[in-house]
C-alpha atoms as a PDB file:
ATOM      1  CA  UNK A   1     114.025 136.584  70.727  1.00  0.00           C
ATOM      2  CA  UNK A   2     115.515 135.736  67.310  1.00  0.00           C
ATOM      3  CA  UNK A   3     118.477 133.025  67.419  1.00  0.00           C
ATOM      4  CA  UNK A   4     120.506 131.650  65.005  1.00  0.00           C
ATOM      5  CA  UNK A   5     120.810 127.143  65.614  1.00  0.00           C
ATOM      6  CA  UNK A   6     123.739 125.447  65.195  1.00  0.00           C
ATOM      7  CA  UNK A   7     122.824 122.617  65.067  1.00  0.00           C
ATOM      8  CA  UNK A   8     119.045 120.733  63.762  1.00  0.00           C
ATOM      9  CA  UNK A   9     117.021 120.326  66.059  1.00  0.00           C
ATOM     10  CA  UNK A  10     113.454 118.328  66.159  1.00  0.00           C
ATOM     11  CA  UNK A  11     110.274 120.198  65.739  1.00  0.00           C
ATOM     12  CA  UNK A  12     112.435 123.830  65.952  1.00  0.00           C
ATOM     13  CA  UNK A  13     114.835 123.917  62.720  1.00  0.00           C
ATOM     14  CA  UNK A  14     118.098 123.581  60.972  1.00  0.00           C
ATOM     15  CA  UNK A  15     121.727 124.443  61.114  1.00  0.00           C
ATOM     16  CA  UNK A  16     121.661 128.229  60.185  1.00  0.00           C
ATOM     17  CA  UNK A  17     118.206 129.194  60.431  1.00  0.00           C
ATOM     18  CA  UNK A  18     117.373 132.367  62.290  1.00  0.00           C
ATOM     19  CA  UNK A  19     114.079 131.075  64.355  1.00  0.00           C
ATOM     20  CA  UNK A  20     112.004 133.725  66.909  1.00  0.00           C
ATOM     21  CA  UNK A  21     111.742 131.237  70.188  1.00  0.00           C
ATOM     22  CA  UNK A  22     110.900 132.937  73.732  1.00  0.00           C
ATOM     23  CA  UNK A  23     113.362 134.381  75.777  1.00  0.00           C
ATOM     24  CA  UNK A  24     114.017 131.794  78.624  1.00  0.00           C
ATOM     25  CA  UNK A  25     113.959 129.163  75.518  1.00  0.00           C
ATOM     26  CA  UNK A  26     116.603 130.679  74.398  1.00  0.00           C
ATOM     27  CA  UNK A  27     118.789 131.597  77.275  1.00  0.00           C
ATOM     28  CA  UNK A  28     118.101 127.791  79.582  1.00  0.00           C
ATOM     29  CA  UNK A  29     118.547 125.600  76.842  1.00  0.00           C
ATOM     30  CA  UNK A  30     119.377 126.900  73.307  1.00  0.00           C
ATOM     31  CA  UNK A  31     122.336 129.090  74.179  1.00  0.00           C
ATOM     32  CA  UNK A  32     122.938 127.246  77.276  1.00  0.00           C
ATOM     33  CA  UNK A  33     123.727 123.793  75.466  1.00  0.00           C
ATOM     34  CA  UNK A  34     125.644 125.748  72.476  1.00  0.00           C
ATOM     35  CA  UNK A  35     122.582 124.736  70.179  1.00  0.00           C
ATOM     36  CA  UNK A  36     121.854 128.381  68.752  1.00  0.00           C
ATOM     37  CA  UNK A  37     123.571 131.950  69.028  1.00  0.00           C
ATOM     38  CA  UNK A  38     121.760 135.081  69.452  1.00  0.00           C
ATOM     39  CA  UNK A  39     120.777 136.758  65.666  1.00  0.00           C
ATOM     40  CA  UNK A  40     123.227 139.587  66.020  1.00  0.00           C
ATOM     41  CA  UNK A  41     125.091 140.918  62.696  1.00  0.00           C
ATOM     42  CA  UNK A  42     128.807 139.493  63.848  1.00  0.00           C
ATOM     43  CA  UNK A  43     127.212 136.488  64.856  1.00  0.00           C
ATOM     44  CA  UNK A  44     124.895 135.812  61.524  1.00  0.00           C
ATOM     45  CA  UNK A  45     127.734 136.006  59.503  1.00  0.00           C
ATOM     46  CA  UNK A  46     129.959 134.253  61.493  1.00  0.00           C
ATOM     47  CA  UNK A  47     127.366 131.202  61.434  1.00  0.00           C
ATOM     48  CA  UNK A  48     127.405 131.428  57.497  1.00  0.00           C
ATOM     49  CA  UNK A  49     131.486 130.629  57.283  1.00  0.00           C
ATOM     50  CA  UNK A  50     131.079 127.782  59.625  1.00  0.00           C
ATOM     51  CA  UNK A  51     127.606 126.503  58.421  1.00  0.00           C
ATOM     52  CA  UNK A  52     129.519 124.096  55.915  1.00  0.00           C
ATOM     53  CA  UNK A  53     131.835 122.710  58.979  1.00  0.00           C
ATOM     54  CA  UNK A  54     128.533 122.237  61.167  1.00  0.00           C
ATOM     55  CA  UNK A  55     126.582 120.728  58.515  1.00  0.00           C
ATOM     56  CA  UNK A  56     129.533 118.451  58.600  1.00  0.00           C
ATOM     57  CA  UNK A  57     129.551 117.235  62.035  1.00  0.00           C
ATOM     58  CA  UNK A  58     125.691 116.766  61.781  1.00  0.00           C
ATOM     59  CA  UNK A  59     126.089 114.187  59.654  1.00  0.00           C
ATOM     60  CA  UNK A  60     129.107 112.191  61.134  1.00  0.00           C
ATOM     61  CA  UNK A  61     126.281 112.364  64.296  1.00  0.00           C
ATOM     62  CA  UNK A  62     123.815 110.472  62.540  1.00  0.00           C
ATOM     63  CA  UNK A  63     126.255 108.207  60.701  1.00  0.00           C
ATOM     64  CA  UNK A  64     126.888 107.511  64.500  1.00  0.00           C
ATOM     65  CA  UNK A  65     122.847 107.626  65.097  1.00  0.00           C
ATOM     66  CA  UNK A  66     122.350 105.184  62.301  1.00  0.00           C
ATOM     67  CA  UNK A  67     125.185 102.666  63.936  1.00  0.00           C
ATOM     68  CA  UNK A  68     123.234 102.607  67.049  1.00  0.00           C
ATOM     69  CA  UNK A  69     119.846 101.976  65.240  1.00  0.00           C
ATOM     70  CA  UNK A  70     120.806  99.534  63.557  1.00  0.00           C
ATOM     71  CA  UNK A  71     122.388  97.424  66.693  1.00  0.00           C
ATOM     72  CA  UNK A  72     119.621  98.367  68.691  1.00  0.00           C
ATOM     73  CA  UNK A  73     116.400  98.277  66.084  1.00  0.00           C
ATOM     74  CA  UNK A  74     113.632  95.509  67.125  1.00  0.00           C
ATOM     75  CA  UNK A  75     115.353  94.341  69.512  1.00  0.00           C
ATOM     76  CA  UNK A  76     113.667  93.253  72.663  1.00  0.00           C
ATOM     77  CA  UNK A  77     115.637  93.867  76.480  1.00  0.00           C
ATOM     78  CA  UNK A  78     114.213  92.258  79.336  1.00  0.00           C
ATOM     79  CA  UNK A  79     113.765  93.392  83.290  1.00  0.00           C
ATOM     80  CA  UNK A  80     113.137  91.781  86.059  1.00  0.00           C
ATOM     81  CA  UNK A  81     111.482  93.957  88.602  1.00  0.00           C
ATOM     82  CA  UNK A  82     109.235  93.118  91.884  1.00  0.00           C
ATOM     83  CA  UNK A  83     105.382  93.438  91.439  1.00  0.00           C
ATOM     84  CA  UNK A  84     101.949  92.597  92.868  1.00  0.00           C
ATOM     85  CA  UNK A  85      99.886  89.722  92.711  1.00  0.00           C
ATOM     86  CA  UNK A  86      97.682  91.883  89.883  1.00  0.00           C
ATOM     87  CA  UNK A  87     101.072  92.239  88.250  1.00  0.00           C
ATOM     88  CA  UNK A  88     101.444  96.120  88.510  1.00  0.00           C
ATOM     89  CA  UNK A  89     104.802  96.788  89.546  1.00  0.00           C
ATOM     90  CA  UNK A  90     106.682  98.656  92.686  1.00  0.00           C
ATOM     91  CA  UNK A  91     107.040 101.973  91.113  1.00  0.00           C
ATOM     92  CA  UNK A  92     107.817 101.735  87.449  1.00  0.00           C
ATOM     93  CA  UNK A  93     110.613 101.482  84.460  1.00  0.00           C
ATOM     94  CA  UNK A  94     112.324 104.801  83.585  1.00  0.00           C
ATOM     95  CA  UNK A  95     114.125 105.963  80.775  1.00  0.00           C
ATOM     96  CA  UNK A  96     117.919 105.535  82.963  1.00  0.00           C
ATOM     97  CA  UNK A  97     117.313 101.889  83.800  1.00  0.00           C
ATOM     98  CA  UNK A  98     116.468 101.389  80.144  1.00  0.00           C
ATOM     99  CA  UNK A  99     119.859 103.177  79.366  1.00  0.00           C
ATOM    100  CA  UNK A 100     121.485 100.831  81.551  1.00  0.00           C
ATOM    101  CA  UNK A 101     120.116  98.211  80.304  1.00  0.00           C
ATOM    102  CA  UNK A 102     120.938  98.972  76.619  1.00  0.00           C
ATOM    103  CA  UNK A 103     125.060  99.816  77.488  1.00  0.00           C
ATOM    104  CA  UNK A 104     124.720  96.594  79.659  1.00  0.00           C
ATOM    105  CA  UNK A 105     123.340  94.297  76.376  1.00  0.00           C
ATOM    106  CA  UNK A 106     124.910  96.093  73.698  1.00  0.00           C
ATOM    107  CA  UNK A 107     127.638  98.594  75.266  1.00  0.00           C
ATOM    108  CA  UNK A 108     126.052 101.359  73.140  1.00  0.00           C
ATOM    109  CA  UNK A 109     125.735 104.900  74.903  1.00  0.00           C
ATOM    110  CA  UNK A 110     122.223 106.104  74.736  1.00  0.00           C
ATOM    111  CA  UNK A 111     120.916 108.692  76.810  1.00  0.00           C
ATOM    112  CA  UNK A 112     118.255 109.062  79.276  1.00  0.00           C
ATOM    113  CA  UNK A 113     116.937 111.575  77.241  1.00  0.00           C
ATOM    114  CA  UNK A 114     116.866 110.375  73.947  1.00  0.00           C
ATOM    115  CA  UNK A 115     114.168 107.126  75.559  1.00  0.00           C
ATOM    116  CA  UNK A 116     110.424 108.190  75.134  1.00  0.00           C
ATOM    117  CA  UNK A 117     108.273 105.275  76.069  1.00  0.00           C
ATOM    118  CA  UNK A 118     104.874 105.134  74.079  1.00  0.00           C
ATOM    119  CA  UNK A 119     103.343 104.930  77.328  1.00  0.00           C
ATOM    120  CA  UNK A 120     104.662 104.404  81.193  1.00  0.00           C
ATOM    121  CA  UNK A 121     105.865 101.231  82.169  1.00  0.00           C
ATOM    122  CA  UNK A 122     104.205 100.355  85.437  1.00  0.00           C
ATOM    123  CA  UNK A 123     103.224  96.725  84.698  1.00  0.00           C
ATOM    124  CA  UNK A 124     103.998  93.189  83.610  1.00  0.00           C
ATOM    125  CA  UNK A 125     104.388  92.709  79.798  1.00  0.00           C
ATOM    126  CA  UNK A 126     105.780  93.909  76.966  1.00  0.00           C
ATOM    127  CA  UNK A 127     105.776  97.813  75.805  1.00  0.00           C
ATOM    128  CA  UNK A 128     107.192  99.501  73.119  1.00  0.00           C
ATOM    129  CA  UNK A 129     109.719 102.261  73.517  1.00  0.00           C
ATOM    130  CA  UNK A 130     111.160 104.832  70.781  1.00  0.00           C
ATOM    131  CA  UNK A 131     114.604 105.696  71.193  1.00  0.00           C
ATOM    132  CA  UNK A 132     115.107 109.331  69.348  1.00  0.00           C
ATOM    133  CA  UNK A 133     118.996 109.238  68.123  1.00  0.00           C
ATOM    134  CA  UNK A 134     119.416 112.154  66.169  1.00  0.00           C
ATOM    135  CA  UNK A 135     116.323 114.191  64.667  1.00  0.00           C
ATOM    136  CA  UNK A 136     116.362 112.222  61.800  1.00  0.00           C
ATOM    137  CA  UNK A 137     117.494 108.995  63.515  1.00  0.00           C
ATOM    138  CA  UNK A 138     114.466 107.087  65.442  1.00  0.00           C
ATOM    139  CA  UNK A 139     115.242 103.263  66.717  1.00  0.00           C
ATOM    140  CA  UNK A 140     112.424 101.318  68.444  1.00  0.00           C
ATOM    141  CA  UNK A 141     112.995  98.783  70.912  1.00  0.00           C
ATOM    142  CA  UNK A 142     110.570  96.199  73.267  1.00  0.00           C
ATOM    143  CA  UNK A 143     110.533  96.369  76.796  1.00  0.00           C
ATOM    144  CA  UNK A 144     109.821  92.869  78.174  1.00  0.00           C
ATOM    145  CA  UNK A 145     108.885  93.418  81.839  1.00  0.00           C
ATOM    146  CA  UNK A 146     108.908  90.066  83.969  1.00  0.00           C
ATOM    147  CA  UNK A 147     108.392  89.335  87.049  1.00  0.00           C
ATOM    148  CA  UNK A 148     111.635  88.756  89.673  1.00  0.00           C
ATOM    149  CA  UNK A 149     109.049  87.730  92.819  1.00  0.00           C
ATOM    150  CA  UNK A 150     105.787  88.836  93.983  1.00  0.00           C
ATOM    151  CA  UNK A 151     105.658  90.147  97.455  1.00  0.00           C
ATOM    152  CA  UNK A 152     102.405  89.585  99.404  1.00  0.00           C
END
């Protein structure tokens, strides 16, 4: 199915470009989120009047993307969660507590979403997490993980 994005978009395209993506693609998330339009003739032309206006707003959200990074950058967040006496923790750290954590510290909004740990947090230490901001906007932050009590 051929849509047209409104918006760029990681790994699929930019604002404007007609793309062929499968059908349930298209219709879940693309069209779904307001992200693309299908390729018709009224809507192809009505994408090249706004394109200018969309381009626009792309780049106020990474002006806002590059705020965040640069608050957030390097920085290192700490948690406190419950573990073993091998130090492997109950359960493990997902992306929403890091969210939390992050409009806790530094009352900056960063979705769930947007957090891709380099691998999953399920111990004691320190881990490295990439926070994707915009698709041109990447911040990376360190996840100390220390240890609240052990429980035997």
């Amino acid at each position: 199915m051929k849509v047209i994005l409104l918006e760029n978009l990681k790994k699929i395209g930019s604002i404007g470009e007609i793309i062929e993506v499968k059908r349930g693609f298209a219709r879940n998330f693309l069209i779904a989120n307001k992200k693309a339009l299908y390729a018709s003739k009224e809507n192809i032309s009505k994408v090249d009047k706004i394109k200018i206006e969309l381009s626009k707003k792309d780049n106020e959200k990474k002006q806002e993307a590059k705020k965040i990074s640069e608050k957030i950058h390097k920085k290192e967040y700490k948690i406190k969660k419950l573990c073993t006496e091998n130090n492997e923790l109950y359960g493990s750290v997902k992306p929403t507590e890091i969210s939390k954590l992050i409009k806790e510290i530094n009352n900056q909004e960063v979705k769930p979403s947007m957090i891709q740990p380099v691998k999953d947090i399920k111990s004691i230490g320190k881990f490295k997490v990439k926070i994707s901001l915009h698709p041109e906007v990447d911040a990376e932050i360190m996840i100390n993980v220390i240890s609240s009590d052990t429980i035997q």
